[in-house]
C-alpha atoms as a PDB file:
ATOM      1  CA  UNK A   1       0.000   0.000   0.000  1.00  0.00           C
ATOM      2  CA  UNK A   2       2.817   2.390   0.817  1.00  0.00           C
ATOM      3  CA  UNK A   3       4.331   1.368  -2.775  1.00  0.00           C
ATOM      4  CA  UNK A   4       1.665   2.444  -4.556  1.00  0.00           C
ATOM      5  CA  UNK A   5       0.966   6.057  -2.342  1.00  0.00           C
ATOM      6  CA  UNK A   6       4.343   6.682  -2.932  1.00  0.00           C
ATOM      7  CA  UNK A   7       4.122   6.411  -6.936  1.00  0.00           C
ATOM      8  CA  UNK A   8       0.914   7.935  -7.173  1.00  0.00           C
ATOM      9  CA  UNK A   9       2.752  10.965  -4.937  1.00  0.00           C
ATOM     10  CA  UNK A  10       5.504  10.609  -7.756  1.00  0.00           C
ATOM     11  CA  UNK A  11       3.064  10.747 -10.372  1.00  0.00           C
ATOM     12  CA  UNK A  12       1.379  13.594  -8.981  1.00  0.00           C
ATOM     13  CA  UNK A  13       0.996  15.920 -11.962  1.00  0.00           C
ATOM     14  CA  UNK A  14       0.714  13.362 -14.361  1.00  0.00           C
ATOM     15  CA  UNK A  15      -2.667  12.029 -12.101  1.00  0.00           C
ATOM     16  CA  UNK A  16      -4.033  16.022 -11.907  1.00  0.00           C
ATOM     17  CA  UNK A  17      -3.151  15.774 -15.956  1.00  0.00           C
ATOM     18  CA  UNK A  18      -5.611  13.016 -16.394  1.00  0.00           C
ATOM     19  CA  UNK A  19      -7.917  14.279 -14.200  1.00  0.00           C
ATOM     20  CA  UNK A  20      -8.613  17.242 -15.504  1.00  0.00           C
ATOM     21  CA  UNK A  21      -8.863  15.306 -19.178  1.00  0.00           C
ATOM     22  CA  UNK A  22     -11.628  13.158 -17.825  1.00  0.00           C
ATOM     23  CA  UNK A  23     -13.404  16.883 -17.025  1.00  0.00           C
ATOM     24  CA  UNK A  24     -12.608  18.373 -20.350  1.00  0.00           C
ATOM     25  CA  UNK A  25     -14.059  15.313 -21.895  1.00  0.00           C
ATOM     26  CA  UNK A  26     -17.034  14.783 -20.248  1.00  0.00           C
ATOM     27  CA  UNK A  27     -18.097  18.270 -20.822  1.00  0.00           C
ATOM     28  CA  UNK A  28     -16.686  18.750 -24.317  1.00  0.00           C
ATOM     29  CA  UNK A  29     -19.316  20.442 -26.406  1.00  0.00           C
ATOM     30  CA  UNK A  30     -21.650  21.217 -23.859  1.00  0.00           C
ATOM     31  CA  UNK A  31     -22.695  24.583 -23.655  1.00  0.00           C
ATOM     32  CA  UNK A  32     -23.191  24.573 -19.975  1.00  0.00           C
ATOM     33  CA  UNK A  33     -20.455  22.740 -19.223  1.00  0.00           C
ATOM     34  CA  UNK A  34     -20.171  21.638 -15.554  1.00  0.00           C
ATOM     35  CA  UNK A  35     -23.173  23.687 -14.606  1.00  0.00           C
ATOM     36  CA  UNK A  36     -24.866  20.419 -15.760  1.00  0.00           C
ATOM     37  CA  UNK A  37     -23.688  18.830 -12.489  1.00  0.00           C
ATOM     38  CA  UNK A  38     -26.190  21.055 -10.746  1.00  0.00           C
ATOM     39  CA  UNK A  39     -28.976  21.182 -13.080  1.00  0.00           C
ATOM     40  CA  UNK A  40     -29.420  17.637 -13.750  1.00  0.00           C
ATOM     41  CA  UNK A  41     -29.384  16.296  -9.591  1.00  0.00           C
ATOM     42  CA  UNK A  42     -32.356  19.379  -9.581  1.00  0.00           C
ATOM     43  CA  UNK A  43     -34.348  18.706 -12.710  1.00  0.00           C
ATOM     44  CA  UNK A  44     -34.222  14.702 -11.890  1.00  0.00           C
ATOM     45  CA  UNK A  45     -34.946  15.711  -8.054  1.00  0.00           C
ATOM     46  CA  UNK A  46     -38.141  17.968  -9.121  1.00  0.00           C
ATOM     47  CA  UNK A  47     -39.460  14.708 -11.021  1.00  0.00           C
ATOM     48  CA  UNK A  48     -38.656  12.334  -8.683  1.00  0.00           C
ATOM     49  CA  UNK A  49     -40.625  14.006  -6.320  1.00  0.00           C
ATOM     50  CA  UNK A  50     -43.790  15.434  -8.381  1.00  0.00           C
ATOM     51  CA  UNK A  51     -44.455  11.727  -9.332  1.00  0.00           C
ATOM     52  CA  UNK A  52     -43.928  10.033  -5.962  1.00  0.00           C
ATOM     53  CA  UNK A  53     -45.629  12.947  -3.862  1.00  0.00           C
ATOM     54  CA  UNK A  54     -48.972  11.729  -6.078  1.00  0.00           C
ATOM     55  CA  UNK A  55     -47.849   8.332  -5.289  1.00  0.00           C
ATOM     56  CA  UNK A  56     -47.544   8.629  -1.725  1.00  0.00           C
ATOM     57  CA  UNK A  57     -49.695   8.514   0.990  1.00  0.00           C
ATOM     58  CA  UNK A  58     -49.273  12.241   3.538  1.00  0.00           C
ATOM     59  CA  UNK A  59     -47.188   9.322   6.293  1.00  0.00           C
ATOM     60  CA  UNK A  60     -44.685   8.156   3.682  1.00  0.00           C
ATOM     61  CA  UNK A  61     -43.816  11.838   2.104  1.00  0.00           C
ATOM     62  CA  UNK A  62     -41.846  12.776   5.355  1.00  0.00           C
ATOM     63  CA  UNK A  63     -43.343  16.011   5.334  1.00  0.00           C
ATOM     64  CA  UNK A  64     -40.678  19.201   3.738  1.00  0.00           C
ATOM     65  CA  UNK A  65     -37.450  16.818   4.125  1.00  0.00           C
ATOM     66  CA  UNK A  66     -38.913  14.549   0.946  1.00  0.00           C
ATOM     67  CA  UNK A  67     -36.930  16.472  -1.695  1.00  0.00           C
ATOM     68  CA  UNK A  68     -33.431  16.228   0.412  1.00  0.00           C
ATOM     69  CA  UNK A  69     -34.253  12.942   1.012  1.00  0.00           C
ATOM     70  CA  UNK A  70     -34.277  12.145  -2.716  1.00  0.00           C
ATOM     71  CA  UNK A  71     -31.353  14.429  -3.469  1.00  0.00           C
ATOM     72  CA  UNK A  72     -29.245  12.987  -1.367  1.00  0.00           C
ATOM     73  CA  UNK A  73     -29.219   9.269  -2.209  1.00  0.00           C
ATOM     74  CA  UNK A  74     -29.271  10.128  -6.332  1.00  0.00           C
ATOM     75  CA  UNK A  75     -26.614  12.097  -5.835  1.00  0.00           C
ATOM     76  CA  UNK A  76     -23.937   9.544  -4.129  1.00  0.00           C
ATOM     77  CA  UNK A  77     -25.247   6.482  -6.476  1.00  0.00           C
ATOM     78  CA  UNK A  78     -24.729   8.679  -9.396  1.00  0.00           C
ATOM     79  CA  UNK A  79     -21.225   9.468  -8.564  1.00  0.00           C
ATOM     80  CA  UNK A  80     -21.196   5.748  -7.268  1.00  0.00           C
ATOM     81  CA  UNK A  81     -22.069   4.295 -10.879  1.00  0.00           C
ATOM     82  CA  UNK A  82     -20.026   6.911 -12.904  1.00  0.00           C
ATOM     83  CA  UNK A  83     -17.046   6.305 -11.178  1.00  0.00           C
ATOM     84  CA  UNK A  84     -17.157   2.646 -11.192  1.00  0.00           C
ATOM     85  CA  UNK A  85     -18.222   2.209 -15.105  1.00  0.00           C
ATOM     86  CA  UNK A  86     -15.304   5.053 -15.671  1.00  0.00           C
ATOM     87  CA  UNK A  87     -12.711   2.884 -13.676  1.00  0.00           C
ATOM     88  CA  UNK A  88     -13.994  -0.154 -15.315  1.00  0.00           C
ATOM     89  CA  UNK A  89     -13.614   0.875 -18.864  1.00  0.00           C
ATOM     90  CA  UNK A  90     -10.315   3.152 -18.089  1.00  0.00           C
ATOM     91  CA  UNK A  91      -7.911   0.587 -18.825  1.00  0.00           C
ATOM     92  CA  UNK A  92      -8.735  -0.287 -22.259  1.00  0.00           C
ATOM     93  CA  UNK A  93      -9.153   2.762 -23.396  1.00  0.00           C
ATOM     94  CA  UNK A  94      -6.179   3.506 -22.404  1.00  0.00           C
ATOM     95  CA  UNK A  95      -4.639   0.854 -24.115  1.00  0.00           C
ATOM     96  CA  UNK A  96      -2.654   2.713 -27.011  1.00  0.00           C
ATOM     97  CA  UNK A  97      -1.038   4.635 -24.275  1.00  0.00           C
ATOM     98  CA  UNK A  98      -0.183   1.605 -21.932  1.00  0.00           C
ATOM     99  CA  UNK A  99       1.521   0.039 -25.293  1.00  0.00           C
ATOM    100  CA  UNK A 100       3.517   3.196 -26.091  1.00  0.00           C
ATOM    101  CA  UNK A 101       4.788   4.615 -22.454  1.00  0.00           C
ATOM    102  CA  UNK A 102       5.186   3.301 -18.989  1.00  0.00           C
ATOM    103  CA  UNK A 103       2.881   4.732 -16.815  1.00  0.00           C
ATOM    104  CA  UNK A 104       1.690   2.907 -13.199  1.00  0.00           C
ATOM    105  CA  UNK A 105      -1.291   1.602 -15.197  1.00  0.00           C
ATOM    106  CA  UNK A 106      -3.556   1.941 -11.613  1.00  0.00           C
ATOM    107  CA  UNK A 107      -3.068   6.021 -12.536  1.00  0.00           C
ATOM    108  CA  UNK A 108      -6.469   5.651 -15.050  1.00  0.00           C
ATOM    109  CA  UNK A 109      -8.834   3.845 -12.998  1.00  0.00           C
ATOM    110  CA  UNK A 110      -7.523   6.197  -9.993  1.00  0.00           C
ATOM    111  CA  UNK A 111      -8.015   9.483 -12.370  1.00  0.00           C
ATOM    112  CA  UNK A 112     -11.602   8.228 -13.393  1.00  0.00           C
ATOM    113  CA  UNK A 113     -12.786   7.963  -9.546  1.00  0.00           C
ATOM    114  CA  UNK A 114     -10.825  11.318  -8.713  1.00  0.00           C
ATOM    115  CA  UNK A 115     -12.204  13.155 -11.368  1.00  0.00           C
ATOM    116  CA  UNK A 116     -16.035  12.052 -11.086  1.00  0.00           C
ATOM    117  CA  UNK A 117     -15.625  12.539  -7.049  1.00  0.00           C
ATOM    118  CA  UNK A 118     -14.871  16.412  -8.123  1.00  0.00           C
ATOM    119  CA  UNK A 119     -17.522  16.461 -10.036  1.00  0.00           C
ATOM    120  CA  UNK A 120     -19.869  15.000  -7.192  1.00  0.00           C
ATOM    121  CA  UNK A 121     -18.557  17.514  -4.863  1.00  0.00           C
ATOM    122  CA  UNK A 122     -19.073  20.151  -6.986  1.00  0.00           C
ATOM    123  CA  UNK A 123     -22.880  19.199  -7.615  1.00  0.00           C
ATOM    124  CA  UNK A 124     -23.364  18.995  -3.835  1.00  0.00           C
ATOM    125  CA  UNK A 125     -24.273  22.621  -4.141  1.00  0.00           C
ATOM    126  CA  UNK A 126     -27.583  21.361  -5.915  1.00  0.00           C
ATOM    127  CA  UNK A 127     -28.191  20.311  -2.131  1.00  0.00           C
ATOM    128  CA  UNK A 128     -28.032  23.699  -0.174  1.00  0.00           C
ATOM    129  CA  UNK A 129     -29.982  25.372  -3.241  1.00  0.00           C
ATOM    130  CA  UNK A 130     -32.868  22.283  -2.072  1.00  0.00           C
ATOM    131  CA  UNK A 131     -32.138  23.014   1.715  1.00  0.00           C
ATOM    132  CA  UNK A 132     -33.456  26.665   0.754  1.00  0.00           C
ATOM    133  CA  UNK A 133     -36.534  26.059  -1.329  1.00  0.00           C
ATOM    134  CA  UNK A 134     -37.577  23.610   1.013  1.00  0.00           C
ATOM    135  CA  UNK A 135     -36.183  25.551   4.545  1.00  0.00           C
ATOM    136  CA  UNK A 136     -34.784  22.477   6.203  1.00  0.00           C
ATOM    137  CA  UNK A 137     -31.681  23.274   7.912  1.00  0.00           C
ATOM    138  CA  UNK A 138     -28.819  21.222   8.979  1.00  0.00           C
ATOM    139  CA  UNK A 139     -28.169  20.864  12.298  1.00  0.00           C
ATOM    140  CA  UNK A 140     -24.702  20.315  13.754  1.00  0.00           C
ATOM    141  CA  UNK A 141     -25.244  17.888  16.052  1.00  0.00           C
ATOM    142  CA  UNK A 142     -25.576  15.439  13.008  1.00  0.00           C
ATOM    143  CA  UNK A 143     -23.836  17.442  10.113  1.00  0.00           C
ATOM    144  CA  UNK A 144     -20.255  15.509  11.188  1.00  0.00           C
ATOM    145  CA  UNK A 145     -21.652  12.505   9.821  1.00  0.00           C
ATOM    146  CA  UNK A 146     -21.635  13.986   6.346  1.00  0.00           C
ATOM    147  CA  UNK A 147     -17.990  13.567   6.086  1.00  0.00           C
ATOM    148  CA  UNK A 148     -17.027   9.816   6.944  1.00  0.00           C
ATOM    149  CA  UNK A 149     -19.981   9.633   4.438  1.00  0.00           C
ATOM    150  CA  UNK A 150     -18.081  10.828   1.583  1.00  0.00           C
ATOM    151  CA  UNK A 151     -14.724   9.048   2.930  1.00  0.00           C
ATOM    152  CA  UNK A 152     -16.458   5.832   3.030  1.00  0.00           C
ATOM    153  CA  UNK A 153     -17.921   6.503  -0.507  1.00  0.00           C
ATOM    154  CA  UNK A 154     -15.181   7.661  -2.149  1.00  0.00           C
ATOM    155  CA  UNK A 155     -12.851   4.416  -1.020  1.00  0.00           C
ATOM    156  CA  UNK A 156     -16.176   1.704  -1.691  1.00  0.00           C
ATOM    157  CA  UNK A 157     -15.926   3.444  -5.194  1.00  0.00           C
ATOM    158  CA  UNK A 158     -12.397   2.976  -5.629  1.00  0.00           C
ATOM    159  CA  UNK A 159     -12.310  -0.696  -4.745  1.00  0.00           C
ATOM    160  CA  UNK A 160     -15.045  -1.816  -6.555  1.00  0.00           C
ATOM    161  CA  UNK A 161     -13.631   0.021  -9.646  1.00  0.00           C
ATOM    162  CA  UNK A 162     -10.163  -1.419  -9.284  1.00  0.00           C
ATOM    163  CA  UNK A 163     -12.267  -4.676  -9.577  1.00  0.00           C
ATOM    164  CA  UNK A 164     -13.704  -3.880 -12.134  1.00  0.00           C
ATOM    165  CA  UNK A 165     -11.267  -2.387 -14.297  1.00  0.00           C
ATOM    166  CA  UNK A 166      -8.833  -5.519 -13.843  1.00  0.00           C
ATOM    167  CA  UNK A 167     -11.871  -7.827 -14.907  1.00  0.00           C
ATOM    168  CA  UNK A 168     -12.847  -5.770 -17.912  1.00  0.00           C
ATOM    169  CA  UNK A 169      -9.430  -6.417 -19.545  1.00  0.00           C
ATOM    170  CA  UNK A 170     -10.159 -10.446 -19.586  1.00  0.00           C
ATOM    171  CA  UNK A 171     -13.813 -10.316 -19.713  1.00  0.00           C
ATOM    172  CA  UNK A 172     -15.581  -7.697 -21.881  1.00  0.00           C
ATOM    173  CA  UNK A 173     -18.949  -9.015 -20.878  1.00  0.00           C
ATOM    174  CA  UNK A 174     -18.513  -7.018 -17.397  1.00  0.00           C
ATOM    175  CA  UNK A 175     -19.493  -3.566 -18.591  1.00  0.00           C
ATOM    176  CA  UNK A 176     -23.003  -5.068 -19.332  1.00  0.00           C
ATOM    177  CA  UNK A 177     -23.005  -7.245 -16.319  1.00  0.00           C
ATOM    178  CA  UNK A 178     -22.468  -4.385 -14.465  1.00  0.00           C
ATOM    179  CA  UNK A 179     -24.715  -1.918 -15.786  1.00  0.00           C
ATOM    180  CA  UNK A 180     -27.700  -4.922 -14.871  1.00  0.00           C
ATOM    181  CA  UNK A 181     -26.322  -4.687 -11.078  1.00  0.00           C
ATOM    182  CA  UNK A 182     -26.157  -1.240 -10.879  1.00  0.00           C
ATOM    183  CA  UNK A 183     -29.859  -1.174 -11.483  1.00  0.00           C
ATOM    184  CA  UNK A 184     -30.174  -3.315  -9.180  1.00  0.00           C
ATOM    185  CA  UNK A 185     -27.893  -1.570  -6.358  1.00  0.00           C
ATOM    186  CA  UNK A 186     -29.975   1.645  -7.398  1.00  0.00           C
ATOM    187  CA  UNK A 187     -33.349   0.202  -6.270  1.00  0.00           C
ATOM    188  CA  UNK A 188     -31.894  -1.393  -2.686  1.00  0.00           C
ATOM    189  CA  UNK A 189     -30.376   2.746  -2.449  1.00  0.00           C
ATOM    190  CA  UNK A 190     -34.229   3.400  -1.348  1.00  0.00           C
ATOM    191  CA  UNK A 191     -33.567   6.317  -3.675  1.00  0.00           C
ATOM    192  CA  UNK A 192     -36.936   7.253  -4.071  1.00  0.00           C
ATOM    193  CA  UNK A 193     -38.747   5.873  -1.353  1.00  0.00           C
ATOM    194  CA  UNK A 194     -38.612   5.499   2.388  1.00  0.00           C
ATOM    195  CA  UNK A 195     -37.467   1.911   3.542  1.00  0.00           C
ATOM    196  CA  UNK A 196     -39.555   1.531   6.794  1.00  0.00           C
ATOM    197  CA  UNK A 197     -42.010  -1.443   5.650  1.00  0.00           C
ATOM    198  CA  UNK A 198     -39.356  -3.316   3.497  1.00  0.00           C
ATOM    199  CA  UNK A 199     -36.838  -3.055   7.053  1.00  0.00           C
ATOM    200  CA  UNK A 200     -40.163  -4.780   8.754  1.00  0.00           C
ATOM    201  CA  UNK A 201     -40.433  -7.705   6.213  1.00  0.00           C
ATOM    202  CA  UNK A 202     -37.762 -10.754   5.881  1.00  0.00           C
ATOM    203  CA  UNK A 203     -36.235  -8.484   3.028  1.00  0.00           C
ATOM    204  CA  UNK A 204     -34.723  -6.106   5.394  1.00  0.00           C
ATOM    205  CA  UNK A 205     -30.886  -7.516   4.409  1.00  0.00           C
ATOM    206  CA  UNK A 206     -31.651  -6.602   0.695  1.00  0.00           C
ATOM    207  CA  UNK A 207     -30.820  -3.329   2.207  1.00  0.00           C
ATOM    208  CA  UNK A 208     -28.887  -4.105   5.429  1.00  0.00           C
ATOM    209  CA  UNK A 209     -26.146  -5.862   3.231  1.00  0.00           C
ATOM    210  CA  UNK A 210     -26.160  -2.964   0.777  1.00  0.00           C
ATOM    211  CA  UNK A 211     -22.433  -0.966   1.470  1.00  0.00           C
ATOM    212  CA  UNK A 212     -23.930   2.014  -0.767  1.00  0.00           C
ATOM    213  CA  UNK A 213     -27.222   1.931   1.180  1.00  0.00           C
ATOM    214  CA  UNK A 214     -25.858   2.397   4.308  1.00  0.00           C
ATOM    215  CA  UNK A 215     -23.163   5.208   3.226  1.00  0.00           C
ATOM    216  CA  UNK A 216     -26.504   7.189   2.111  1.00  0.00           C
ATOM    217  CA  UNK A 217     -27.927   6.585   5.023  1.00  0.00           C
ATOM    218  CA  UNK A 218     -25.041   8.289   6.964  1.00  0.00           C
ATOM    219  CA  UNK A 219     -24.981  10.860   4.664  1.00  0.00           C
ATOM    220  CA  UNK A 220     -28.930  11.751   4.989  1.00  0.00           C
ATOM    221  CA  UNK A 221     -28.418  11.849   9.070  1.00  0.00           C
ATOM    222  CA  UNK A 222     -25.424  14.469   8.999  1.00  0.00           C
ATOM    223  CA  UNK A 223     -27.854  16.308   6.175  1.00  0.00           C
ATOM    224  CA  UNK A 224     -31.981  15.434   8.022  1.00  0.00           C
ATOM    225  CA  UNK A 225     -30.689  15.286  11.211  1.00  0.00           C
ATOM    226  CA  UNK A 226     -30.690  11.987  12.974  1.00  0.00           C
ATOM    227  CA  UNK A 227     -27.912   9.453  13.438  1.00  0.00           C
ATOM    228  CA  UNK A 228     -27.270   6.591  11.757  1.00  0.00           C
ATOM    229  CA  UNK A 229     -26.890   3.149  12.984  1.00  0.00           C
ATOM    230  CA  UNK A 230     -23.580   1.482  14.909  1.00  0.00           C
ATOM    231  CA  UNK A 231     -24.320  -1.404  11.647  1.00  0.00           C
ATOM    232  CA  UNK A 232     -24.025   1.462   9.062  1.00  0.00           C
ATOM    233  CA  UNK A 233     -20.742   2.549  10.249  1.00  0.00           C
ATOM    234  CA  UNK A 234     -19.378  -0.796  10.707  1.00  0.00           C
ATOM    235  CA  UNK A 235     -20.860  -2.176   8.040  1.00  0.00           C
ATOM    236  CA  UNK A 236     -19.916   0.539   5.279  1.00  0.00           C
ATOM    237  CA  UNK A 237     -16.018   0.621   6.535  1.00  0.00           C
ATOM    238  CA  UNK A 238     -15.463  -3.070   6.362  1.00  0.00           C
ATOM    239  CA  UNK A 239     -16.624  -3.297   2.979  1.00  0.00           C
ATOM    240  CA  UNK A 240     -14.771  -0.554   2.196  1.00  0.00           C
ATOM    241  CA  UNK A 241     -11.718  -1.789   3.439  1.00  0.00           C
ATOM    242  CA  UNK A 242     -11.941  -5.558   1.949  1.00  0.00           C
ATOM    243  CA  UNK A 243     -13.352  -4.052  -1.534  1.00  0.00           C
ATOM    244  CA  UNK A 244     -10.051  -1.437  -1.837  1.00  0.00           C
ATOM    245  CA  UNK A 245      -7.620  -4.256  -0.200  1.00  0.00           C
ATOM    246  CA  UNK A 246      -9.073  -7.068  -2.852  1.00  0.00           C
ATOM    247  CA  UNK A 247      -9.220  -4.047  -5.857  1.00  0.00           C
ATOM    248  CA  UNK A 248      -5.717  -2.988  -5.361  1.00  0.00           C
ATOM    249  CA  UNK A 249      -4.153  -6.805  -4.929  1.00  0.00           C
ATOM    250  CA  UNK A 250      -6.181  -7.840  -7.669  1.00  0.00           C
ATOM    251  CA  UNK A 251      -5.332  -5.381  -9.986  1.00  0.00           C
ATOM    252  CA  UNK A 252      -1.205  -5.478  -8.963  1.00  0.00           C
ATOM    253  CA  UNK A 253      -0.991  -9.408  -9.645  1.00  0.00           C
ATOM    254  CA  UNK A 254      -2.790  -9.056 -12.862  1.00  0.00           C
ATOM    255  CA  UNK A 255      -1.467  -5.339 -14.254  1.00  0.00           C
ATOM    256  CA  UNK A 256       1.625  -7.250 -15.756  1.00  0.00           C
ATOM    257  CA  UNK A 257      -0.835  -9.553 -18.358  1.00  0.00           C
ATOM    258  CA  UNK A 258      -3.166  -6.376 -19.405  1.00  0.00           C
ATOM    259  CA  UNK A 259      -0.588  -5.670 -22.787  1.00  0.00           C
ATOM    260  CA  UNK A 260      -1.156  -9.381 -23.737  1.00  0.00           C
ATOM    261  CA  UNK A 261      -4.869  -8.776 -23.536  1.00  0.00           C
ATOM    262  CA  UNK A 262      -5.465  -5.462 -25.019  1.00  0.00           C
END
């Protein structure tokens, strides 16, 4: 682990180079550029909650907090699934380069996490402009929990897309494996809806096993104002410790067979 903090400190500007590519790229030709990272959370927000507000009963709205609620958990899986589909695919795409020049090939998956968790952060101003409009206020005897929140989210990201990109190299078929789980993963977020009656049914694990489930949940305490549970904590750090331990081994024993397969 020290090996590879040390490079990536070596490789410092060459990391920040690629990261700020992934930027330029994703908003190439847009005309708003990254203000899209704030107007898309909102616009998707405003439908979320028109159509469920019809759908729900006045018990399962939550009352004002509804549209925070929402908010919060589509913005972490968003940065959740871009991350890991940009780690996944980084490698390959990268190929011409990793034929040409030696670079530490863990550099691209790294960049494509780094550069989507800017992003993220950046559209977590689409959250205070909600916290206005809807006059819920945080309060700080919970707000702390907002950070391990991000830490957690940031390394479950990382892991899973160090899996993910070492896969992709030998099996193609993961991108579209993946993007079948990560519709999955999105509806155990309880993204859209409150998870009271499923945690009171035999299906409660669907969501009690769910790393990303319980990271939002943090996140929504520090942000609502209540505290999350000893099992989301626990639960949420082991994972991400085991998923960034397995990514990083994984992809060190296997980074020397990625030219043969590219």
């Amino acid at each position: 682990m020290k090996k590879i903090i040390d490079n990536a400190l070596r490789h410092r500007f060459l990391l920040a180079e690629l990261v700020k590519r992934g930027i330029r790229l994703k908003y190439r030709r847009s005309y708003l550029g990254i203000l899209w990272s704030l107007i898309e959370p909102l616009l998707t927000t405003a439908v979320l909650v028109v159509v469920f507000t019809a759908l729900l009963d006045k018990t399962e709205k939550g009352g004002n907090t509804f549209p925070l609620y929402i908010i919060c958990g589509r913005l972490l899986y968003s940065f959740f699934s871009a991350g890991t589909k940009g780690a996944a695919s980084s490698v390959r795409k990268n190929a011409q380069m990793i034929k040409k020049v030696y670079v530490p090939k863990y550099l691209y998956p790294l960049s494509q996490v780094l550069y989507n968790f800017i992003i993220f952060l950046i559209s977590l101003l689409a959250l205070v402009a909600v916290m206005i409009v809807t006059r819920v206020a945080p309060s700080w005897e919970y707000i702390w929990q907002v950070i391990p929140a991000l830490v957690l989210l940031l390394l479950i990201t990382l892991g899973v897309g160090m899996i993910l990109a070492t896969l992709m190299v030998f099996f193609r078929d993961i991108q579209y494996m993946w993007n079948v789980f990560l519709m999955i993963i999105m509806y155990l977020c309880a993204i859209f809806y409150y998870p009271t009656k499923l945690l009171k049914t035999g299906w409660a694990w669907l969501l009690n096993y769910n790393p990303l489930y319980c990271v939002i949940d943090i996140f929504r305490g520090g942000l609502i104002g209540y505290t999350a549970s000893l099992w989301d904590y626990a639960y949420a750090s082991l994972f991400a410790v085991v998923a960034l331990a397995i990514g990083l081994l994984l992809f060190r024993f296997k980074q020397d067979e990625f030219i043969l397969h590219l």
